[in-house]
C-alpha atoms as a PDB file:
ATOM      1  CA  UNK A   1      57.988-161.145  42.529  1.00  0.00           C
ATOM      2  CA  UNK A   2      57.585-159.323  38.917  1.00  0.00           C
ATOM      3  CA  UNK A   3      58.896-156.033  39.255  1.00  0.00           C
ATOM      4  CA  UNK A   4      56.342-153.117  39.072  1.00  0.00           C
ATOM      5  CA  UNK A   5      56.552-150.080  36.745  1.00  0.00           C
ATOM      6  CA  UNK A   6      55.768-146.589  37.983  1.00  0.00           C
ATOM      7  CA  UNK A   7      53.594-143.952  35.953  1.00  0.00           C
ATOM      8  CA  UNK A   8      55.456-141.202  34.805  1.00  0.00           C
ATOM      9  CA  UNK A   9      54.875-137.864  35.981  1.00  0.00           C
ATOM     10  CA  UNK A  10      52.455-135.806  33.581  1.00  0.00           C
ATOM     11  CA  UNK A  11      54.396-133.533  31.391  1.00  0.00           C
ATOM     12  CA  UNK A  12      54.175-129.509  31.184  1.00  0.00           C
ATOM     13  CA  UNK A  13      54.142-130.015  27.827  1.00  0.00           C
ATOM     14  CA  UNK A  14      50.795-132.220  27.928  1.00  0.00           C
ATOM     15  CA  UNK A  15      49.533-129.299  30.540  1.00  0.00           C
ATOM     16  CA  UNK A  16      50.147-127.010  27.798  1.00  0.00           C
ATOM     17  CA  UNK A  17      48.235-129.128  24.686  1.00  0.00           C
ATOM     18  CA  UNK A  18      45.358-129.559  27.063  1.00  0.00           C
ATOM     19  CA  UNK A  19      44.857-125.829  27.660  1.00  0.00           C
ATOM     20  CA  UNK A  20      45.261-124.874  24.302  1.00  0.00           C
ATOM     21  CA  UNK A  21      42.569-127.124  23.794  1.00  0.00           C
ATOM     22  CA  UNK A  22      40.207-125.853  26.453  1.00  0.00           C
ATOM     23  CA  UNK A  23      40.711-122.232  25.384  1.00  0.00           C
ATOM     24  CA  UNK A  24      39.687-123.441  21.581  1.00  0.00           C
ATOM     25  CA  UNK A  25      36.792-124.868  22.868  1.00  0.00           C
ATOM     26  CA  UNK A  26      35.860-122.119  25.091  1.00  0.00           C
ATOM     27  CA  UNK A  27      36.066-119.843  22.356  1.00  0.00           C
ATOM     28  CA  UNK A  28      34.050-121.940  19.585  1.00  0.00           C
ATOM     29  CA  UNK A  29      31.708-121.643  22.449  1.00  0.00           C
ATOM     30  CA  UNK A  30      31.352-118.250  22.713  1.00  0.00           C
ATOM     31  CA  UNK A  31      31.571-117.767  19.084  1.00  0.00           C
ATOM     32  CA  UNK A  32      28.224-119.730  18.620  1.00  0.00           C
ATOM     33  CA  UNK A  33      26.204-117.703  21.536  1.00  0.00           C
ATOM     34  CA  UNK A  34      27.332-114.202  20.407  1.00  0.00           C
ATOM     35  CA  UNK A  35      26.110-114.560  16.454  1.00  0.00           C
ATOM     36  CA  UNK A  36      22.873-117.434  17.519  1.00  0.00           C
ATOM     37  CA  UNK A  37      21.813-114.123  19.714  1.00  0.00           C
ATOM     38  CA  UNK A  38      22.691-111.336  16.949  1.00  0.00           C
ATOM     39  CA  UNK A  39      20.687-113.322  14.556  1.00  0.00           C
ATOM     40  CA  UNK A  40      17.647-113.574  16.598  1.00  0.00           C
ATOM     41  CA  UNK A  41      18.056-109.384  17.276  1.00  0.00           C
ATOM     42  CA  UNK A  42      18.286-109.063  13.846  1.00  0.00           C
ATOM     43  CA  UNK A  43      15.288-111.146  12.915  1.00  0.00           C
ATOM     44  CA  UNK A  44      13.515-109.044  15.373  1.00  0.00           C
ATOM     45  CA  UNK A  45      14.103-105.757  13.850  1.00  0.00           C
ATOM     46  CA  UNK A  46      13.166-107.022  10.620  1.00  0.00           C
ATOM     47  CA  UNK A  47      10.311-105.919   9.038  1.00  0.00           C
ATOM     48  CA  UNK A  48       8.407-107.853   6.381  1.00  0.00           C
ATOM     49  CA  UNK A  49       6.402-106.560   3.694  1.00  0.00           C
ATOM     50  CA  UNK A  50       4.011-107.986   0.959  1.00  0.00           C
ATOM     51  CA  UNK A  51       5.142-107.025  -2.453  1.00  0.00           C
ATOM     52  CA  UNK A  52       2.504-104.583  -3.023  1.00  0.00           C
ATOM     53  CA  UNK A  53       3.307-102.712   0.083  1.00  0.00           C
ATOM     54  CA  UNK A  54       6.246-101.422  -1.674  1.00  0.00           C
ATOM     55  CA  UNK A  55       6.075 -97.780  -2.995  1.00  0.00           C
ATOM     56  CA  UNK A  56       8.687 -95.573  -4.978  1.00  0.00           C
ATOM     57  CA  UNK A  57       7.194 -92.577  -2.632  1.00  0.00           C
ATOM     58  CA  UNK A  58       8.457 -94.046   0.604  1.00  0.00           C
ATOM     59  CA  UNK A  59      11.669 -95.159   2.295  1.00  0.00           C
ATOM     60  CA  UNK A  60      11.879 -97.818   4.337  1.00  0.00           C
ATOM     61  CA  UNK A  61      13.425 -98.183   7.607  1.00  0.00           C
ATOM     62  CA  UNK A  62      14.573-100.543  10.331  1.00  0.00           C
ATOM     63  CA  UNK A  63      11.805-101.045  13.318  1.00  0.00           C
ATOM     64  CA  UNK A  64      12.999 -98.998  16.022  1.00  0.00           C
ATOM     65  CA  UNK A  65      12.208 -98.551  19.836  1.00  0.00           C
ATOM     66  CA  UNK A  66      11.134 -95.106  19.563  1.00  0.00           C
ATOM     67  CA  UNK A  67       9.563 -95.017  16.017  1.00  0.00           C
ATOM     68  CA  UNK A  68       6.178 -97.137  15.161  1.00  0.00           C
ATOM     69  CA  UNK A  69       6.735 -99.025  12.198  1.00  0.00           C
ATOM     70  CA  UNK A  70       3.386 -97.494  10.735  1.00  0.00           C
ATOM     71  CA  UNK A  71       4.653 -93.928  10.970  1.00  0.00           C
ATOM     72  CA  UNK A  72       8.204 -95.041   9.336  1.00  0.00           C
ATOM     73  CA  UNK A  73       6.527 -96.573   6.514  1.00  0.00           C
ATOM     74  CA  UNK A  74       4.248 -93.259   5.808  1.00  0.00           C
ATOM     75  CA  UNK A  75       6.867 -91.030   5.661  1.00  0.00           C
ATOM     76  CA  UNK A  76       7.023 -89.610   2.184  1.00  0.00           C
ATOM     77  CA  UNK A  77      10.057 -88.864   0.423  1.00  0.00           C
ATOM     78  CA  UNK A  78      12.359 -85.167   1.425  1.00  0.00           C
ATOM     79  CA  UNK A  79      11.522 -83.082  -1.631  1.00  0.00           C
ATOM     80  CA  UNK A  80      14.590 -80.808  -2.052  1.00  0.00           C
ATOM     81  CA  UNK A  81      14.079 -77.109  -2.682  1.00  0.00           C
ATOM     82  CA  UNK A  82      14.300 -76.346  -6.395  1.00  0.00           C
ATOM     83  CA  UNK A  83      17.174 -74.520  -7.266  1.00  0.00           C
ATOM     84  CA  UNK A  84      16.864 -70.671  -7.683  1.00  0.00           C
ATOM     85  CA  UNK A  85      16.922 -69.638 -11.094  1.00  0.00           C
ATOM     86  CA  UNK A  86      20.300 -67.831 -12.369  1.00  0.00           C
ATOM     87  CA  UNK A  87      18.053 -64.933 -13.832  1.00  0.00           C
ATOM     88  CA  UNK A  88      16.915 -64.289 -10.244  1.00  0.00           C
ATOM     89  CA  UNK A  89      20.339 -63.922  -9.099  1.00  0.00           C
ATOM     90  CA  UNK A  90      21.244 -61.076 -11.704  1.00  0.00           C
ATOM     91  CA  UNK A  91      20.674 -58.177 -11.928  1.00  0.00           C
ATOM     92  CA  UNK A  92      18.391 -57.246 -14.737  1.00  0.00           C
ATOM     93  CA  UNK A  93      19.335 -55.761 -17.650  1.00  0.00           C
ATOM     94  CA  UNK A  94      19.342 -52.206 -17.854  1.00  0.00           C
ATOM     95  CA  UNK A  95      16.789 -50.779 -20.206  1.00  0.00           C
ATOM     96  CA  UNK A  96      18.262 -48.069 -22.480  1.00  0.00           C
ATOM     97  CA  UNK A  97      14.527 -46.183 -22.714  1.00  0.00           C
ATOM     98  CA  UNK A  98      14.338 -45.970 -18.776  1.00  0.00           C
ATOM     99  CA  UNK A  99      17.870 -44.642 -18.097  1.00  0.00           C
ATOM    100  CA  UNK A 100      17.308 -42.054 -21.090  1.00  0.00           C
ATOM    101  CA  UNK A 101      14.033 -40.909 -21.768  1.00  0.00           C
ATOM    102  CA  UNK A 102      12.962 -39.121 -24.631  1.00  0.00           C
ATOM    103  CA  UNK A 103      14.676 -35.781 -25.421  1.00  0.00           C
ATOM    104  CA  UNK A 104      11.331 -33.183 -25.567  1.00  0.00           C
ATOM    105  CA  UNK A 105      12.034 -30.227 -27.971  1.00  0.00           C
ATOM    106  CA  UNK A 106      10.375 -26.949 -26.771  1.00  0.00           C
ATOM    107  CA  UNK A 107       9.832 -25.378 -30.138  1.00  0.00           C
ATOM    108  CA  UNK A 108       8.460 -21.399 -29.960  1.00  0.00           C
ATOM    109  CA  UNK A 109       7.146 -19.048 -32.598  1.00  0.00           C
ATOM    110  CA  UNK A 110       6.985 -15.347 -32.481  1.00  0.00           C
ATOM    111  CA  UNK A 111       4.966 -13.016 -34.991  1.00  0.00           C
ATOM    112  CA  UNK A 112       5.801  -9.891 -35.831  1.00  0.00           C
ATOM    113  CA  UNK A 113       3.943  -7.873 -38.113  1.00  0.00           C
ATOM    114  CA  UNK A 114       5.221  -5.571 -40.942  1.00  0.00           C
ATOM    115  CA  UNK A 115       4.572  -2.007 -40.193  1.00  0.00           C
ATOM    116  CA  UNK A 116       3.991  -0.852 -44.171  1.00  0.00           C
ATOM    117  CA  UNK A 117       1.530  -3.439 -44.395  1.00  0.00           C
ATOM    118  CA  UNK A 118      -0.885  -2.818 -40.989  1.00  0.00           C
ATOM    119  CA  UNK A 119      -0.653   0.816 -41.127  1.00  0.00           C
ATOM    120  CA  UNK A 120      -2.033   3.707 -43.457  1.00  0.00           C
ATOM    121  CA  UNK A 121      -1.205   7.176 -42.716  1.00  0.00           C
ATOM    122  CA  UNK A 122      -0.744   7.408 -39.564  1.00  0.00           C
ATOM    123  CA  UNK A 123      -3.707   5.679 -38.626  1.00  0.00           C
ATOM    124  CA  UNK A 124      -3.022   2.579 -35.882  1.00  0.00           C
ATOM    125  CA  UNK A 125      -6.405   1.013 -35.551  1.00  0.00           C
ATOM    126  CA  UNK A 126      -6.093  -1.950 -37.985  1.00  0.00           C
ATOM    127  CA  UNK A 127      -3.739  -3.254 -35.952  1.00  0.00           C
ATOM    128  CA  UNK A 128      -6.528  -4.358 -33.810  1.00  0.00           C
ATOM    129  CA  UNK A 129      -8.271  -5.788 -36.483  1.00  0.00           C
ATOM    130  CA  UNK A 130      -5.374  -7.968 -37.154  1.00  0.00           C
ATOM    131  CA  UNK A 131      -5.081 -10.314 -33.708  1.00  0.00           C
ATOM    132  CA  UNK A 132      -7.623 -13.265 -35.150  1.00  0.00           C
ATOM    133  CA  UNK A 133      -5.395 -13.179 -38.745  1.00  0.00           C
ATOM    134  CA  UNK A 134      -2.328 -13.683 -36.182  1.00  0.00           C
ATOM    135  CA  UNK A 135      -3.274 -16.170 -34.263  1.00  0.00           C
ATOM    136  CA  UNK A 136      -4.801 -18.010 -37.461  1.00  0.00           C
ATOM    137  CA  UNK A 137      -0.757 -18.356 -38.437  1.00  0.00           C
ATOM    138  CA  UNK A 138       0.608 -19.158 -35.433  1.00  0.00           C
ATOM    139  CA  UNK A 139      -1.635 -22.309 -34.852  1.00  0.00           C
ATOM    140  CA  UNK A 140      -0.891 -23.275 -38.719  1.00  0.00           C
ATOM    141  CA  UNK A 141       2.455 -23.371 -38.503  1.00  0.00           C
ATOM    142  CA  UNK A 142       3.128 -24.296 -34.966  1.00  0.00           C
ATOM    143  CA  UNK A 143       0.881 -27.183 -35.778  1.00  0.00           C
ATOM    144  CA  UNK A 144       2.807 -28.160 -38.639  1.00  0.00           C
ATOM    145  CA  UNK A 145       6.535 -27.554 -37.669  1.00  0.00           C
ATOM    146  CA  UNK A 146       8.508 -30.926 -36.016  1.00  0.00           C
ATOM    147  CA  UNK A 147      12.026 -29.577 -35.533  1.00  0.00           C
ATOM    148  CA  UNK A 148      14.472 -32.655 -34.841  1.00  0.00           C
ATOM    149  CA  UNK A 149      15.689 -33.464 -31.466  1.00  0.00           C
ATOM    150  CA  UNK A 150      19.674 -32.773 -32.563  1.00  0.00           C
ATOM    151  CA  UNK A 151      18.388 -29.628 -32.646  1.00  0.00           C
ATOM    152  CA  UNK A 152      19.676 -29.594 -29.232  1.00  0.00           C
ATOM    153  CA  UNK A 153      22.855 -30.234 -29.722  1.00  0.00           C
ATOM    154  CA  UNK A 154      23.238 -27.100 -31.672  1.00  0.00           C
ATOM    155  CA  UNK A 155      24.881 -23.793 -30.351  1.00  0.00           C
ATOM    156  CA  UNK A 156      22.523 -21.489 -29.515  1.00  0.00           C
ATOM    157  CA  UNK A 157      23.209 -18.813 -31.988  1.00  0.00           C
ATOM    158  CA  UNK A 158      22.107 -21.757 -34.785  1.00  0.00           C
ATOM    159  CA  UNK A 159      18.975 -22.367 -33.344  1.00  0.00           C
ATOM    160  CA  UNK A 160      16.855 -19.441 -34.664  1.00  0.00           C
ATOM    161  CA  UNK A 161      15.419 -18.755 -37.900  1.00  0.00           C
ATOM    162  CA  UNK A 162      13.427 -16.195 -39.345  1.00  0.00           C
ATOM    163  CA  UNK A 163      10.163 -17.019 -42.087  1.00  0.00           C
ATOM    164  CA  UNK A 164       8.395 -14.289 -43.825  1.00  0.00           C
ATOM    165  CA  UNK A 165       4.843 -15.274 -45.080  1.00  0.00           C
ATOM    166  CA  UNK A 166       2.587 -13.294 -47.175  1.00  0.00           C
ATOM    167  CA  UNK A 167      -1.119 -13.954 -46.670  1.00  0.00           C
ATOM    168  CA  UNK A 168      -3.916 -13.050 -49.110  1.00  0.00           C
ATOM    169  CA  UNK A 169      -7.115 -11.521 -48.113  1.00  0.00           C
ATOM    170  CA  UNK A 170      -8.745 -15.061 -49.041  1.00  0.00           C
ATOM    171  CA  UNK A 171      -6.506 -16.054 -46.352  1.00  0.00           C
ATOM    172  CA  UNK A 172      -4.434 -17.978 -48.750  1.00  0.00           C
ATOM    173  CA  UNK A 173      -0.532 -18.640 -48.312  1.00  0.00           C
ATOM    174  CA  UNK A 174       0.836 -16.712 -51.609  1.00  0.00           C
ATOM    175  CA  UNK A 175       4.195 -17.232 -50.540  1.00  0.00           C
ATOM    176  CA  UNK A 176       6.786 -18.073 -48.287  1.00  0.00           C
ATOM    177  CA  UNK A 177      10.838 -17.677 -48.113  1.00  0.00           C
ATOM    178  CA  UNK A 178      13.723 -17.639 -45.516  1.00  0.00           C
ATOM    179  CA  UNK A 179      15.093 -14.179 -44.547  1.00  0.00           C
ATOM    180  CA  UNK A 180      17.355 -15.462 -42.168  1.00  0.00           C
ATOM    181  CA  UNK A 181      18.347 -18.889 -42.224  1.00  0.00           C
ATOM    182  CA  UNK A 182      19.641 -20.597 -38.789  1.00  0.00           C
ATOM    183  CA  UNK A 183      23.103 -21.959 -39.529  1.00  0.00           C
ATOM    184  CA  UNK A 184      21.794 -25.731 -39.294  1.00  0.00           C
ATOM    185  CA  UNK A 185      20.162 -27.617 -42.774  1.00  0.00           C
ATOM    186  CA  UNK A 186      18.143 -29.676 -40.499  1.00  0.00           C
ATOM    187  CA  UNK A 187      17.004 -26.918 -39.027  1.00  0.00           C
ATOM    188  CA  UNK A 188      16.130 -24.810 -41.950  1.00  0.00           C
ATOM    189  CA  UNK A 189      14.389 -27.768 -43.369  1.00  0.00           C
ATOM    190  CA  UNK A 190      12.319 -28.145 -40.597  1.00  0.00           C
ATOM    191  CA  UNK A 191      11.138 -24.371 -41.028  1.00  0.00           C
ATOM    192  CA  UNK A 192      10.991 -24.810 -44.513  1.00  0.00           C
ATOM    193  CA  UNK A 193       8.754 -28.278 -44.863  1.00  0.00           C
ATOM    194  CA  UNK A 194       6.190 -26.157 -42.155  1.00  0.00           C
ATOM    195  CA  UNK A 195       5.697 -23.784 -44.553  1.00  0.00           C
ATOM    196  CA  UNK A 196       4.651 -26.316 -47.306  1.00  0.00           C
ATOM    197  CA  UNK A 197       2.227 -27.874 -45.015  1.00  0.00           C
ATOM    198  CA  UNK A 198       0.139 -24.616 -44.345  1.00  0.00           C
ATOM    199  CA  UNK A 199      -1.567 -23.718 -47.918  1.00  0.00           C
ATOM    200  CA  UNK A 200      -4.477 -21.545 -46.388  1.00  0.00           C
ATOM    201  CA  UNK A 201      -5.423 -20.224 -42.677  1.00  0.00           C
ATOM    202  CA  UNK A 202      -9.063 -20.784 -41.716  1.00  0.00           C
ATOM    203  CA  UNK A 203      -9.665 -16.837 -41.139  1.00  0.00           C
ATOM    204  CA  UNK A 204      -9.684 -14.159 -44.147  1.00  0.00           C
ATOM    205  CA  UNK A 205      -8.260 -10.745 -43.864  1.00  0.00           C
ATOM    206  CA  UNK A 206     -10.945  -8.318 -42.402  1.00  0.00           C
ATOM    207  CA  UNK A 207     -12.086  -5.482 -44.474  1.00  0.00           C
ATOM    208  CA  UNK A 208     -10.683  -2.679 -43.037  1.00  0.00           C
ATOM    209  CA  UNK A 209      -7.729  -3.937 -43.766  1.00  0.00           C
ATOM    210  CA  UNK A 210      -6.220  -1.342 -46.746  1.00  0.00           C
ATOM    211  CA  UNK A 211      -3.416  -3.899 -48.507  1.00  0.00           C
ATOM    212  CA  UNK A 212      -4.511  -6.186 -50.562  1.00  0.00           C
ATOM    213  CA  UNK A 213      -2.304  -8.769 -48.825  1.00  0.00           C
ATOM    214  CA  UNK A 214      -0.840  -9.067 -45.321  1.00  0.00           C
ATOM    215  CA  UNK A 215       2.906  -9.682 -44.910  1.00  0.00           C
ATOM    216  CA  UNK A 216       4.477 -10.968 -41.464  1.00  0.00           C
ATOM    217  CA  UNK A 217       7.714 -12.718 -40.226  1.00  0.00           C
ATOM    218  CA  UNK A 218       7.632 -16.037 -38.188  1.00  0.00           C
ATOM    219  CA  UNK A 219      10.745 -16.515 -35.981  1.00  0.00           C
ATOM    220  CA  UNK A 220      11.282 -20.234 -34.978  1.00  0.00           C
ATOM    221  CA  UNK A 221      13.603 -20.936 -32.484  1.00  0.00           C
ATOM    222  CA  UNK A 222      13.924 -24.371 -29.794  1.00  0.00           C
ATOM    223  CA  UNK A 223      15.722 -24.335 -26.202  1.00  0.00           C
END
């Protein structure tokens, strides 16, 4: 009788390879159902277009659940806010004029007569007769006489001067001269360029006046 030969128990080794096997093929599997399913949710959320449905003005975004696709595609653009201009964030300039305004000179003139010339023995009542010559030589020179501003800046004592005029009976300016100047040029000048403004007052010397021309002194001063 031919002697028989018995199978040899399966290796753990061959377990082993034919696991390893399974478990590759499981996973090749699994592999191929995970992305053939993310590729037809993907082709889902697409969203074609025909090439004149794109615009610069829009943005375009995935279909979602929530969102129409309609709405999406209508959405304009986020316009940022335009940047505030630096010149609103300063502060403006400070205007020399405003801060100091302009310096106002209060100029003043005072007449006083010359008693030889507005009296005659005794006798008072031309002076009376004399008020419309006056005021004729204020306005004339007050009208004409621009001191400078730095006459401010002067002491007190230097702001005063003192102008004798002589008048004819024509009303005529015969002449003119400083009896007591005010310590400043400017000043002086000021007095003295008045006085070669005013050639004639509109008003004549009345007739009972007894001189044959009528003498006064102008004081100028400014505060």
């Amino acid at each position: 009788m031919p002697a028989r030969h018995s199978l040899e128990p399966i290796r753990a080794s061959t377990w082993l390879v034919v696991l390893v096997h399974g478990l590759l093929a499981g996973g090749l599997w699994y592999w191929y159902q995970t992305n053939a399913i993310g590729s037809e949710s993907d082709n889902e959320n697409l969203l074609w277009l025909a090439p004149g449905d794109f615009s610069t003005s829009t943005l375009l975004f995935s279909k979602s659940a929530s969102t129409p696709a309609s709405t999406i595609l209508n959405q304009p653009l986020a316009t940022p806010a335009p940047a505030s201009p630096v010149a609103a964030t300063q502060s403006p300039a400070t205007n020399p004029a405003a801060t100091n305004p302009a310096v106002t000179v209060n100029r003043h003139i005072m007449l006083r007569r010359e008693t030889s010339t507005t009296t005659s023995g005794g006798n008072t009542s031309g002076r009376l007769d004399m008020s419309e010559v006056d005021n004729a030589i204020y306005e004339a020179f007050y009208k004409n006489w621009v001191p400078s501003s730095a006459a401010l800046s002067l002491p007190r004592q230097q702001r005063t001067a003192v102008l004798r005029v002589i008048v004819s009976r024509a009303g005529d300016i015969e002449s003119f001269d400083l009896v007591s100047p005010s310590g400043s040029q400017d000043l002086d000048d000021s007095v003295l360029a008045a006085g070669k403004l005013v050639k004639k007052i509109p008003q004549s010397l009345p007739s009972s006046f007894p001189k044959a021309r009528y003498e006064c002194s102008l004081k100028f001063f400014v505060e």
